[in-house]
Protein backbone atom coordinates (compact mmCIF):
# COMPACT_ATOMS: atom_id res chain seq x y z
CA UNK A 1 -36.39 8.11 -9.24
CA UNK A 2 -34.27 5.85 -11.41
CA UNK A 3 -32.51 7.29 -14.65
CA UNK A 4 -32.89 5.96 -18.09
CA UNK A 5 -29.76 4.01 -18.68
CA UNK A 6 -29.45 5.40 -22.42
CA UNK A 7 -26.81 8.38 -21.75
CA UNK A 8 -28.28 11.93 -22.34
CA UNK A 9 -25.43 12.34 -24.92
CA UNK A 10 -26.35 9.91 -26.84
CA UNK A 11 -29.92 11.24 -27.05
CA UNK A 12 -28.26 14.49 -28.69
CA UNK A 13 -26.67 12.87 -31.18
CA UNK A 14 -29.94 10.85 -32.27
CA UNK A 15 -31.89 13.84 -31.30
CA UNK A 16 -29.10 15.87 -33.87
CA UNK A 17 -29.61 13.16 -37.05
CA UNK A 18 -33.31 13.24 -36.78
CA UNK A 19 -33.63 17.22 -36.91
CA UNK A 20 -30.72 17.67 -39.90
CA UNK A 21 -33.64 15.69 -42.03
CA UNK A 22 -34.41 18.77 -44.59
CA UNK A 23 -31.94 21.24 -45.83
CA UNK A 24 -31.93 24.34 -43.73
CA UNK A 25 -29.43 27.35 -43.37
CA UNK A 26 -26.75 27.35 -41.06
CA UNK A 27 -28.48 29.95 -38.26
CA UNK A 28 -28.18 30.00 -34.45
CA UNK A 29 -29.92 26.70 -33.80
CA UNK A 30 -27.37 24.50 -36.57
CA UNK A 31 -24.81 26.19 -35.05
CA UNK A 32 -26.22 24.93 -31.23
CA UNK A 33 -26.39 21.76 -32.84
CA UNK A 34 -23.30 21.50 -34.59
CA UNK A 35 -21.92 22.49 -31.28
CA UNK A 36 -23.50 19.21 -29.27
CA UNK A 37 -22.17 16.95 -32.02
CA UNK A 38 -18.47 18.34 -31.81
CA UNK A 39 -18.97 17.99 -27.97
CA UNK A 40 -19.93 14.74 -27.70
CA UNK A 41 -16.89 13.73 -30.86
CA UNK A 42 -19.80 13.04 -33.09
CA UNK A 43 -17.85 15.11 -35.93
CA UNK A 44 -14.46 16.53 -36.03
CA UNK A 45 -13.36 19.97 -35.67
CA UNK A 46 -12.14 20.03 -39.27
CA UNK A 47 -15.91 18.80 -39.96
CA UNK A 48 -17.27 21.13 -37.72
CA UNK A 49 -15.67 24.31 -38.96
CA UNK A 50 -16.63 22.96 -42.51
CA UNK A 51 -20.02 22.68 -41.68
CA UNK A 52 -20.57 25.90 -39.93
CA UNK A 53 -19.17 27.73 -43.18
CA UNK A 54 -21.93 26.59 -45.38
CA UNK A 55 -24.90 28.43 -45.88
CA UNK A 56 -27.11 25.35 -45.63
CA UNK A 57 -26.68 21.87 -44.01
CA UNK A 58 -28.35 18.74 -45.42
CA UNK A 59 -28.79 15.64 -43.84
CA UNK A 60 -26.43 13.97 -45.96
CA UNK A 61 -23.22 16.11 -44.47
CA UNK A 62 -23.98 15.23 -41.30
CA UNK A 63 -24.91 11.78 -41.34
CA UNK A 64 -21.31 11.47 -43.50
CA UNK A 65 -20.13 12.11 -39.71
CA UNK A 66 -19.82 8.80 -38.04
CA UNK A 67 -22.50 10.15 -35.63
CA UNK A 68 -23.76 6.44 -34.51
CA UNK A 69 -20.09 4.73 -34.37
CA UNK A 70 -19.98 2.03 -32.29
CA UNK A 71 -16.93 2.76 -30.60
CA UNK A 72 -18.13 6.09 -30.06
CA UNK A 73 -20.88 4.70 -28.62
CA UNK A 74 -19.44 2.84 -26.04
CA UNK A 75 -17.03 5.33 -24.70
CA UNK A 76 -19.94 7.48 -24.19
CA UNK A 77 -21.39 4.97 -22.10
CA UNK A 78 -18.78 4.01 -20.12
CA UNK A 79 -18.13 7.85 -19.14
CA UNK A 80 -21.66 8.08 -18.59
CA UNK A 81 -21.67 5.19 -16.28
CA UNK A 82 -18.76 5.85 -14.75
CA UNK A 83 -20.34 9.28 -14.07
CA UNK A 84 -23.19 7.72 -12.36
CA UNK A 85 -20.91 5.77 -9.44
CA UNK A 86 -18.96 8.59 -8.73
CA UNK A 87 -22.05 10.89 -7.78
CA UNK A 88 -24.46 8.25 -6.62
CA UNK A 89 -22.30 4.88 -4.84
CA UNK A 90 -22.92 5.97 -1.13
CA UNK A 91 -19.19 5.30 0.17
CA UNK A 92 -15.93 7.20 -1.20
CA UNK A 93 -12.46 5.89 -0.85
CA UNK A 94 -9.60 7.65 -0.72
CA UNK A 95 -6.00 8.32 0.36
CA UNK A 96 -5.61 10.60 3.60
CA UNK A 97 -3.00 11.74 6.36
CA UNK A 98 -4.71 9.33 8.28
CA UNK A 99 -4.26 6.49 5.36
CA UNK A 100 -6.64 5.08 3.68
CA UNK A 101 -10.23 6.59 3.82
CA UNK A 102 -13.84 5.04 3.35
CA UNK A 103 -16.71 7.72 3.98
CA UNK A 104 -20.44 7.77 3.41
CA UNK A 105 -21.45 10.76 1.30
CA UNK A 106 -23.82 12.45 4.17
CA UNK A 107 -20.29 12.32 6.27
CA UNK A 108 -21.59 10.76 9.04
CA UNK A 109 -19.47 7.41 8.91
CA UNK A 110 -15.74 7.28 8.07
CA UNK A 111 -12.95 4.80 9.11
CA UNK A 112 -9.12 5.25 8.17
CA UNK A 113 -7.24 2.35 8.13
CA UNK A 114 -3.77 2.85 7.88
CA UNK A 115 -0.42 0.86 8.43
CA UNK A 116 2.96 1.59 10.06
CA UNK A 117 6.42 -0.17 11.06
CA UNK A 118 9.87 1.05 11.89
CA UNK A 119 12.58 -0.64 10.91
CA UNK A 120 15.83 0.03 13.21
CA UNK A 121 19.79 -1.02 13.82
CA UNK A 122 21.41 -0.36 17.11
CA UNK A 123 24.42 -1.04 18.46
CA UNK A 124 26.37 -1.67 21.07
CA UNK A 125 23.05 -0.90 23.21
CA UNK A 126 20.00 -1.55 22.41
CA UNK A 127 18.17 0.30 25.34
CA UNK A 128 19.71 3.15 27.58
CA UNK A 129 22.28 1.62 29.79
CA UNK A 130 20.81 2.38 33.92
CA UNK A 131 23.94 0.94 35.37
CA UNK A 132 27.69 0.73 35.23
CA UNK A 133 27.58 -2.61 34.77
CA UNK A 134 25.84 -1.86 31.64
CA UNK A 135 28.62 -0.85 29.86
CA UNK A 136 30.87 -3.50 30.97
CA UNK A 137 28.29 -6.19 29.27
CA UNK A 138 28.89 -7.29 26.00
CA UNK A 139 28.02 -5.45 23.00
CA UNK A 140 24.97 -5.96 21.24
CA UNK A 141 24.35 -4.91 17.66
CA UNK A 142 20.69 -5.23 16.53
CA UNK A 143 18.33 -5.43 13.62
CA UNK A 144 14.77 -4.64 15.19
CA UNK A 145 11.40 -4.52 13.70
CA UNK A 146 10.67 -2.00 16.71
CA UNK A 147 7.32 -1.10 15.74
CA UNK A 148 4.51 -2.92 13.67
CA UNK A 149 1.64 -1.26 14.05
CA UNK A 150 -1.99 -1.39 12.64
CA UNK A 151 -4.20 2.24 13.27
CA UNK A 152 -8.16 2.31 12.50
CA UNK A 153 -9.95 5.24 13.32
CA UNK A 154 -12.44 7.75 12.21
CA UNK A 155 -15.76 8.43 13.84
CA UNK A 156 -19.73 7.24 13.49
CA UNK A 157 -23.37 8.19 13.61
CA UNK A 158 -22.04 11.98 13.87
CA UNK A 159 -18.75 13.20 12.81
CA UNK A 160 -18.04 13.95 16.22
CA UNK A 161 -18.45 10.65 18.03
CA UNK A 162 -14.95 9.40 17.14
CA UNK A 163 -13.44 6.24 17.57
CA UNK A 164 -9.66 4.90 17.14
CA UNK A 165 -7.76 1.52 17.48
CA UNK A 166 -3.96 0.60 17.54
CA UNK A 167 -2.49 -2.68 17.20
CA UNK A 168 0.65 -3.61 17.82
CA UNK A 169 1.45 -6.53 15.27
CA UNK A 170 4.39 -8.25 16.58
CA UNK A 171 6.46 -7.30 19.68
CA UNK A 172 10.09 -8.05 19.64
CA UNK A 173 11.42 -10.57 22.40
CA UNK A 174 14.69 -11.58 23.63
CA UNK A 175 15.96 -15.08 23.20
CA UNK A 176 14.74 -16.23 26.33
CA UNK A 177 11.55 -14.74 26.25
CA UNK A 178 8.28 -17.04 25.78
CA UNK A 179 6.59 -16.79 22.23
CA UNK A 180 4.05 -14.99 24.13
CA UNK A 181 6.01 -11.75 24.51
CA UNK A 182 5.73 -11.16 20.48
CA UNK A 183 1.94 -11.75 20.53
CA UNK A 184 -0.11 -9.19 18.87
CA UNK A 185 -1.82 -7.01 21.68
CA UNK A 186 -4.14 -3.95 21.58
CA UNK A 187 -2.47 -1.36 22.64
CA UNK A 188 -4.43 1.89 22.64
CA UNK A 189 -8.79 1.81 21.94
CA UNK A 190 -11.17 4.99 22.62
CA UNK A 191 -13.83 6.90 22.21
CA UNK A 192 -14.27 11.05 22.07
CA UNK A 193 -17.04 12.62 22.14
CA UNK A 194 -16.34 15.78 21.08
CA UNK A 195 -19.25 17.90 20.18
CA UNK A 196 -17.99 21.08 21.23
CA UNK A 197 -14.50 22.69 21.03
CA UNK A 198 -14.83 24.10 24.54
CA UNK A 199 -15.24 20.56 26.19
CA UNK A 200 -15.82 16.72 25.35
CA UNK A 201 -15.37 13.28 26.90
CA UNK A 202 -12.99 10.35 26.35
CA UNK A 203 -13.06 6.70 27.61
CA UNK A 204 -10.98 3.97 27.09
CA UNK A 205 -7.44 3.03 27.12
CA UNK A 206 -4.50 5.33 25.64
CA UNK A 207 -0.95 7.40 26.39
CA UNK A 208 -2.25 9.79 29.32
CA UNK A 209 -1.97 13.05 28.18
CA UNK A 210 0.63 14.57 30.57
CA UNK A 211 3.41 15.21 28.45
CA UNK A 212 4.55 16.22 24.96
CA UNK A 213 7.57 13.76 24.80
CA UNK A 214 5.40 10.62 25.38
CA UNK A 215 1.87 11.95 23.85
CA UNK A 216 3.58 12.03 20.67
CA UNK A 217 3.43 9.62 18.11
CA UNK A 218 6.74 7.29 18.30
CA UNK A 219 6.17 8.00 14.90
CA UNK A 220 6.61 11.50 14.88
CA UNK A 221 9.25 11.71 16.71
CA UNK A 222 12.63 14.06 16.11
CA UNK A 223 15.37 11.14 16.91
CA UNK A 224 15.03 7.18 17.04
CA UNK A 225 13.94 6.88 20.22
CA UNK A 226 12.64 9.06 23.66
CA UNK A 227 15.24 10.65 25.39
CA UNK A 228 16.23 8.67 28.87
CA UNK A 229 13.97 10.49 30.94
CA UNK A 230 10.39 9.15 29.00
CA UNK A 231 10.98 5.68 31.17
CA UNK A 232 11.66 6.98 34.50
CA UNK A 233 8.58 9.48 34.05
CA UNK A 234 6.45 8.41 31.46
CA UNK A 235 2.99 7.71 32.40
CA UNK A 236 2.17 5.76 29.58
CA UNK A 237 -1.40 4.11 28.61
CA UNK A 238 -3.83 3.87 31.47
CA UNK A 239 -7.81 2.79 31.73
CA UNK A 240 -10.09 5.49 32.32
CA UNK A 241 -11.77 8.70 31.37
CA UNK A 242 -10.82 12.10 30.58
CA UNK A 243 -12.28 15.66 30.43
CA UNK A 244 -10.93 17.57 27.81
CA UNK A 245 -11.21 21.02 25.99
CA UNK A 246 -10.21 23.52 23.67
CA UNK A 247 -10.77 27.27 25.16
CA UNK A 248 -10.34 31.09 24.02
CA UNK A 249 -9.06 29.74 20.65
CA UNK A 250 -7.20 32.31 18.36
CA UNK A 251 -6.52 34.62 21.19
CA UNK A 252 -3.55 35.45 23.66
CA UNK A 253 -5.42 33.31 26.15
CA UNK A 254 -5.76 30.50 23.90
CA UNK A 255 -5.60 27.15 25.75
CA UNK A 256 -6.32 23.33 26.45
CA UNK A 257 -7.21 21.96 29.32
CA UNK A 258 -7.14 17.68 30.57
CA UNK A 259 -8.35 16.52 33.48
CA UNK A 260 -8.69 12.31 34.04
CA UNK A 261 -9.22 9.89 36.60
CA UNK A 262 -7.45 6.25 35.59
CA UNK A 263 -7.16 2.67 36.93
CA UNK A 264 -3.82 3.49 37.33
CA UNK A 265 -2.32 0.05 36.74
CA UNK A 266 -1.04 0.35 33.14
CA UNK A 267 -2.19 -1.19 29.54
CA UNK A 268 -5.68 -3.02 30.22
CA UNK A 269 -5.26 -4.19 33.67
CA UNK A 270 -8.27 -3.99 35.84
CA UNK A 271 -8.04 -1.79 39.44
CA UNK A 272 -6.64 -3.93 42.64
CA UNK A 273 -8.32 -1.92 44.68
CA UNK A 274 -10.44 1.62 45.49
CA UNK A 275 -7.65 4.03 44.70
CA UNK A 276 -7.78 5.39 41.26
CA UNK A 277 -5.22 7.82 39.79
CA UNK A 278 -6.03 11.44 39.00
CA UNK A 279 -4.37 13.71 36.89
CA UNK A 280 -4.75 16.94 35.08
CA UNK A 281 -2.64 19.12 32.43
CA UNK A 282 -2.74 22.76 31.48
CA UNK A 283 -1.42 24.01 28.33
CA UNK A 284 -1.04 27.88 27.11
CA UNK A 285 -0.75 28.36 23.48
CA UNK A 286 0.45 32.13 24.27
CA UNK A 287 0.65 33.19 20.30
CA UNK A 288 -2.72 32.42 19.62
CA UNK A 289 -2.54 29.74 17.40
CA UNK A 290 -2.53 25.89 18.75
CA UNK A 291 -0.06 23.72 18.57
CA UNK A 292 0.37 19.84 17.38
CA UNK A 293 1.54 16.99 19.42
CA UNK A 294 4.81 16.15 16.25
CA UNK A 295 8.20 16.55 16.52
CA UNK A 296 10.36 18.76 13.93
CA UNK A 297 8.59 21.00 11.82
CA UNK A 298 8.59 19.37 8.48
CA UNK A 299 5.47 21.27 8.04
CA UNK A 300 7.71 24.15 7.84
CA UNK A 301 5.50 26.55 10.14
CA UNK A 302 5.00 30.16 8.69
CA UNK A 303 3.88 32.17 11.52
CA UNK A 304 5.70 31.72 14.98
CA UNK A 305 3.70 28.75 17.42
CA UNK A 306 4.52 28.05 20.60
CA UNK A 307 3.10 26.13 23.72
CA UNK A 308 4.05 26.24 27.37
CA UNK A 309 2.10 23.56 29.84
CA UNK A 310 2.36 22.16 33.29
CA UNK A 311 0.71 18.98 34.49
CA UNK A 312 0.74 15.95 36.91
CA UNK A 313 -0.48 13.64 38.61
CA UNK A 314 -1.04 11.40 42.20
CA UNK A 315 -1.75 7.20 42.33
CA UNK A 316 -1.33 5.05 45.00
CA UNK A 317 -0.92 0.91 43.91
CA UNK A 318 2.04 -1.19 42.99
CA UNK A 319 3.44 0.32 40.05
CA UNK A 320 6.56 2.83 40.27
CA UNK A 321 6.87 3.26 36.01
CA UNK A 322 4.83 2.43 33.34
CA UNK A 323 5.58 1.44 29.48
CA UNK A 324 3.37 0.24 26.84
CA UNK A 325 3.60 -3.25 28.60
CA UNK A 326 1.54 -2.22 31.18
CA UNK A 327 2.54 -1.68 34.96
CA UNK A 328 6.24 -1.69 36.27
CA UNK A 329 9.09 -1.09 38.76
CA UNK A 330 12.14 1.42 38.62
CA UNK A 331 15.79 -0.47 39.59
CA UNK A 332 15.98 -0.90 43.19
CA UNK A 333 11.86 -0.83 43.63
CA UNK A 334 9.85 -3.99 44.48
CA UNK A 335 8.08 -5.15 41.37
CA UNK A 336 4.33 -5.06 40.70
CA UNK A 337 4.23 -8.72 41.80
CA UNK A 338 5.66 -8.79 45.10
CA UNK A 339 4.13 -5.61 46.32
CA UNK A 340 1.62 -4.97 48.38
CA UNK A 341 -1.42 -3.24 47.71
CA UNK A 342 -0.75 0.53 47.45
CA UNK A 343 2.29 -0.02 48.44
CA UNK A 344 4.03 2.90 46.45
CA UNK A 345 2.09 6.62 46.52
CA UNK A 346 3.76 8.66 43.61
CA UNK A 347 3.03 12.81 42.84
CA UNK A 348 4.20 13.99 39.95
CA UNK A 349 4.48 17.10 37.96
CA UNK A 350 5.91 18.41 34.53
CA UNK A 351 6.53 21.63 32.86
CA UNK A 352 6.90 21.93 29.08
CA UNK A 353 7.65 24.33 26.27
CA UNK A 354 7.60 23.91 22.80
CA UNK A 355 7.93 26.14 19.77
CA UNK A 356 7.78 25.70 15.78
CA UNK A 357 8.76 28.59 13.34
CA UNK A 358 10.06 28.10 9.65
CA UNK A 359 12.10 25.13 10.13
CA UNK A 360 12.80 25.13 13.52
CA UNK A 361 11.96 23.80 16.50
CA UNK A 362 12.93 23.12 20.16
CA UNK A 363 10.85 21.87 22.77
CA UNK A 364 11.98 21.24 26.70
CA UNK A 365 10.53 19.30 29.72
CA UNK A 366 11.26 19.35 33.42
CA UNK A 367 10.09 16.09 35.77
CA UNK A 368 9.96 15.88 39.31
CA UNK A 369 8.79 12.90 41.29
CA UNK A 370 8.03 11.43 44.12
CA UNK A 371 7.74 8.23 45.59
CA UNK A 372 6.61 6.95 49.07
CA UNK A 373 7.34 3.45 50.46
CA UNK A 374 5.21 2.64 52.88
CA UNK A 375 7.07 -0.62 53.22
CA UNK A 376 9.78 1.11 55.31
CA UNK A 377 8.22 4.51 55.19
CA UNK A 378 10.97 5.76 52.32
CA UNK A 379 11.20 9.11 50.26
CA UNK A 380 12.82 9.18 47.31
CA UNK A 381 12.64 12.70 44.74
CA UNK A 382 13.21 11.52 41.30
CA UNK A 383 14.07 14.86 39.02
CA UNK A 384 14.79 14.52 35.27
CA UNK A 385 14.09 15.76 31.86
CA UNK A 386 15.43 17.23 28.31
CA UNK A 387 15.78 19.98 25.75
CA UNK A 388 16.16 19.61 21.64
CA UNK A 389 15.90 21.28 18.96
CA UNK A 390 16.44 21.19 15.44
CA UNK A 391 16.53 23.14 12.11
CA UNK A 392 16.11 22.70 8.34
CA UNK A 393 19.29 24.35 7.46
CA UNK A 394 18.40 24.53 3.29
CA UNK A 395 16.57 27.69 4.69
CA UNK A 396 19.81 29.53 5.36
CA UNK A 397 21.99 27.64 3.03
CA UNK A 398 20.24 26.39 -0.19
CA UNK A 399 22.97 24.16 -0.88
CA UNK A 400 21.87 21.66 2.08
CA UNK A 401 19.31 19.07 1.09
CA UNK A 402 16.01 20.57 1.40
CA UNK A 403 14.94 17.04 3.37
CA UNK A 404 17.38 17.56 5.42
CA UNK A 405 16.71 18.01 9.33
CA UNK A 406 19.82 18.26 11.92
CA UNK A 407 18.96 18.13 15.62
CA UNK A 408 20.87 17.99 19.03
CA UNK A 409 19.19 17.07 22.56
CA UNK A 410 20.61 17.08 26.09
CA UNK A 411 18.91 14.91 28.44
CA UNK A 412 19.34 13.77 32.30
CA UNK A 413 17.90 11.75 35.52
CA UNK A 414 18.81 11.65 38.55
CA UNK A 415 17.12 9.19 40.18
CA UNK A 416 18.01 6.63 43.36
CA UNK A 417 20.61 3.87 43.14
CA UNK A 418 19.56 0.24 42.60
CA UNK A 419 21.94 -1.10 45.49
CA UNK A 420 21.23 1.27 47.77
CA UNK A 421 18.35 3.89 47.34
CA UNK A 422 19.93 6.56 49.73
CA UNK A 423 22.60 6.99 47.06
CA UNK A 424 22.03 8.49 43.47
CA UNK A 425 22.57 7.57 40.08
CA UNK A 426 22.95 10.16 37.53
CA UNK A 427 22.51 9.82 33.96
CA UNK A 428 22.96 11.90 30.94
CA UNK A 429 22.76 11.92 27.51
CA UNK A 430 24.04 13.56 24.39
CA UNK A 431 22.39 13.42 21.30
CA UNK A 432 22.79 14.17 17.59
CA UNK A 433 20.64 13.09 15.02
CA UNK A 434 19.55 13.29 11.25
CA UNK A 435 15.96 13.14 9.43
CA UNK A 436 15.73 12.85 5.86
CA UNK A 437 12.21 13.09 5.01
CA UNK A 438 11.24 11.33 1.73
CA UNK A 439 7.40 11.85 2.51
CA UNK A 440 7.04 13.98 5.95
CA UNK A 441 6.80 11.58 9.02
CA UNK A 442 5.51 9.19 6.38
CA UNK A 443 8.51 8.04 5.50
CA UNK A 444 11.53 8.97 6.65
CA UNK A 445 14.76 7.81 7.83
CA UNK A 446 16.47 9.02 10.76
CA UNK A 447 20.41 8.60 12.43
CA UNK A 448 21.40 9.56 15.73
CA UNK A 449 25.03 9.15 18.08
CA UNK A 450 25.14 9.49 21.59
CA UNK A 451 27.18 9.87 24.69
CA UNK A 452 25.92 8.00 27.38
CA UNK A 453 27.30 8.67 31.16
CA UNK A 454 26.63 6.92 34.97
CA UNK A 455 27.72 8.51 37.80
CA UNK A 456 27.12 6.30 40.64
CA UNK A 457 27.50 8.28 44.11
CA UNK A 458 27.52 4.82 45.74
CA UNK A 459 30.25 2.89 43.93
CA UNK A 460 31.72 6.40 43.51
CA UNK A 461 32.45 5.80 39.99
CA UNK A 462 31.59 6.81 36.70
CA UNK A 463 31.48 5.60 32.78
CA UNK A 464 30.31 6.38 29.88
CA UNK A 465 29.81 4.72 26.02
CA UNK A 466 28.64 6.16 22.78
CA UNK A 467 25.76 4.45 20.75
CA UNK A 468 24.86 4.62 17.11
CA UNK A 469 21.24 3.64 15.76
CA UNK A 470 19.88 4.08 12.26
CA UNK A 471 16.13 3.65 11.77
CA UNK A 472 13.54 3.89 8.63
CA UNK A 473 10.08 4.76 9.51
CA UNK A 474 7.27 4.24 7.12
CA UNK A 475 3.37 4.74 7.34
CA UNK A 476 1.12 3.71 4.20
């Protein structure tokens, strides 16, 4: 039923001048009315309180009230109106963690749009040195738009049919690179169905969900980069479908559960042939209380929250690593191209542990993996992984910047040599870093220095180099 345009406070004040016609005495019902004019700035307080003193009110002392002002008149109307869209316009907008929100009112339609890039300097490496040779090359110092990304999610029909999108805007390349390397791709799109805690569905294409380092966001993320075990181990974004659940939730049992079955040939490629790629992931939130896929606790976590986890996985195809560019080779590995079909079978499991409490956190993961050639009937056992942890120390020290983060990580693979794969590389890596959060993971700028060291059993040699990188990440 449509309203009458004329505001309902502006009926009270006509409503007021036509009753204060005769002279009455000021009783209950001047004073109610009295009261609607001061409300709605019809008459001033100082007129108010004079008028509630007398013993009668004429029409004359209130119509000397500018109770029909024109300017009064229009305010009223424009708060009126104004009134009207906010309870009755059928979409909201507004500003979320997600960025920004647009929602119909019955909460069954919603879509966050929200925008993201990182900003980064590195040098004298701009990726983790693999070889000796590496750090015999020459030195690279780099400005890097490393990430440029464009998120829209949110969910339709019911709120829990969700929906996300990520696009990656603009790529970097090297100089040699064609233009098509810094094309804007589509990097992760899905849907969950997720109706119930204890179990839903999702399809589509995103980062598997075998491991904490990798699952989260390279925007939540403790230093600049992954530690030098994600690349060797990652296994990245992948085509398929996934079972998924939430179980036992605010109890000593409390867990999740993951179990998916995937092309297995990286960022949308289609299958090559029947095999598929299966994995599955386990993790125990023993104190009861679940814990989210971020680095750092900026959050600053009042009750102690921890997670431990194993997982893994088994394909067969052409691909010994993934990244976000889709299917790939480790050094000394035939690549993707000149493979054969299911030429490489890899297993692969993790375990993981990660805690939050007041400031600090830590969180630790162990890879092993395997990989069969059937080329010349090879075995090769790939181990790796990494520990870090960091504190806010203003909590102990309330002279330390309160947005200040400190954090150290160890990390190592050992993994086979790119000359000759009966002989092992190892590689480690020392790590400090720095977060200053102006705005959470919003916005935030982060500095990290590390040792970097090669010990190649086949040359019989080792090196090692430090690297610096500085990095501001901002989401809007």
């Amino acid at each position: 039923m449509k309203r009458n345009i004329a505001p309902i406070r502006l009926k009270h004040i006509v409503l007021a001048a036509a009753l204060a016609q005769g002279a009455t005495s000021a009783n209950a019902a001047d004073q109610e009315l009295l009261d609607i004019l001061l409300q709605n700035r019809a008459i001033t307080q100082e007129q108010y309180e004079g008028l509630i003193e007398q013993e009668s009110i004429s029409s004359d002392d209130i119509l000397r009230s500018p109770v029909i002002e024109e300017s009064v008149i229009e305010e009223i109307v424009a708060a009126e109106v104004a009134e009207q869209i906010e309870n009755e316009f059928p979409v909201t907008a507004s500003r979320s963690s997600s960025g920004f929100r647009f929602e119909t009112r019955d909460g069954n339609w919603q879509t966050n749009l929200q925008w993201r890039a990182q900003m980064r300097f590195t040098t004298p490496y701009r990726s983790d040195p693999r070889q000796l040779s590496s750090f015999n090359a020459e030195d690279q110092s780099n400005f890097e738009a490393r990430r440029l990304r464009m998120k829209i999610g949110g969910h339709g029909l019911k709120p829990w049919i969700k929906y996300y999108f990520e696009i990656d805007l603009q790529p970097s390349r090297d100089v040699d690179d064609s233009s098509s390397s810094s094309s804007a791709r589509v990097i992760d799109w899905r849907i969950d169905v997720a109706k119930w805690d204890w179990g839903g569905i999702r399809l589509g294409q995103w980062k598997v969900d075998l491991n904490r380092e990798r699952g989260d966001s390279s925007g939540r993320q403790q230093f600049v980069e992954r530690s030098i075990a994600n690349r060797v181990f990652t296994l990245d974004r992948q085509v398929g479908v996934q079972f998924r659940g939430h179980l036992f939730e605010g109890t000593q049992a409390d867990m999740r559960y993951y179990a998916g079955v995937f092309n297995g040939e990286g960022r949308s490629v289609n299958n090559t042939d029947n095999d598929l790629l299966y994995m599955a992931r386990l993790q125990w939130n023993f104190m009861g209380r679940d814990l989210s896929w971020r680095q750092t606790d900026v959050e600053y976590t009042e009750l102690p929250t921890g997670s431990f986890a194993i997982a893994g996985f088994t394909n067969k195809g052409s691909c010994t690593r993934w990244s976000s560019s889709g299917c790939g080779n480790l050094d000394g590995f035939d690549a993707p191209a000149l493979a054969t079909l299911g030429q490489f079978e890899i297993d692969q499991v993790v375990q993981e542990f990660a805690f939050k409490y007041r400031g600090f956190s830590v969180q630790q993961e162990f890879h092993r993996k395997v990989i069969k050639d059937s080329s010349d009937g090879s075995r090769h056992e790939l181990t790796g992984g990494y520990a870090q942890a960091g504190y806010f120390f203003h909590n102990l020290f309330p002279v330390v910047p309160a947005p200040l983060e400190l954090a150290l990580r160890y990390a190592y693979v050992d993994e086979p040599n790119a000359a000759n794969r009966a002989f092992e590389n190892e590689r480690r890596e020392f790590t400090v870093g720095a977060n200053w959060f102006f705005n959470g993971h919003d916005s935030k700028v982060t500095f990290d220095f590390s040792r970097l060291s090669i010990d190649d059993a086949f040359l019989g040699m080792d090196g090692s180099d430090n690297r610096m990188r500085v990095q501001w990440d901002v989401q809007f």
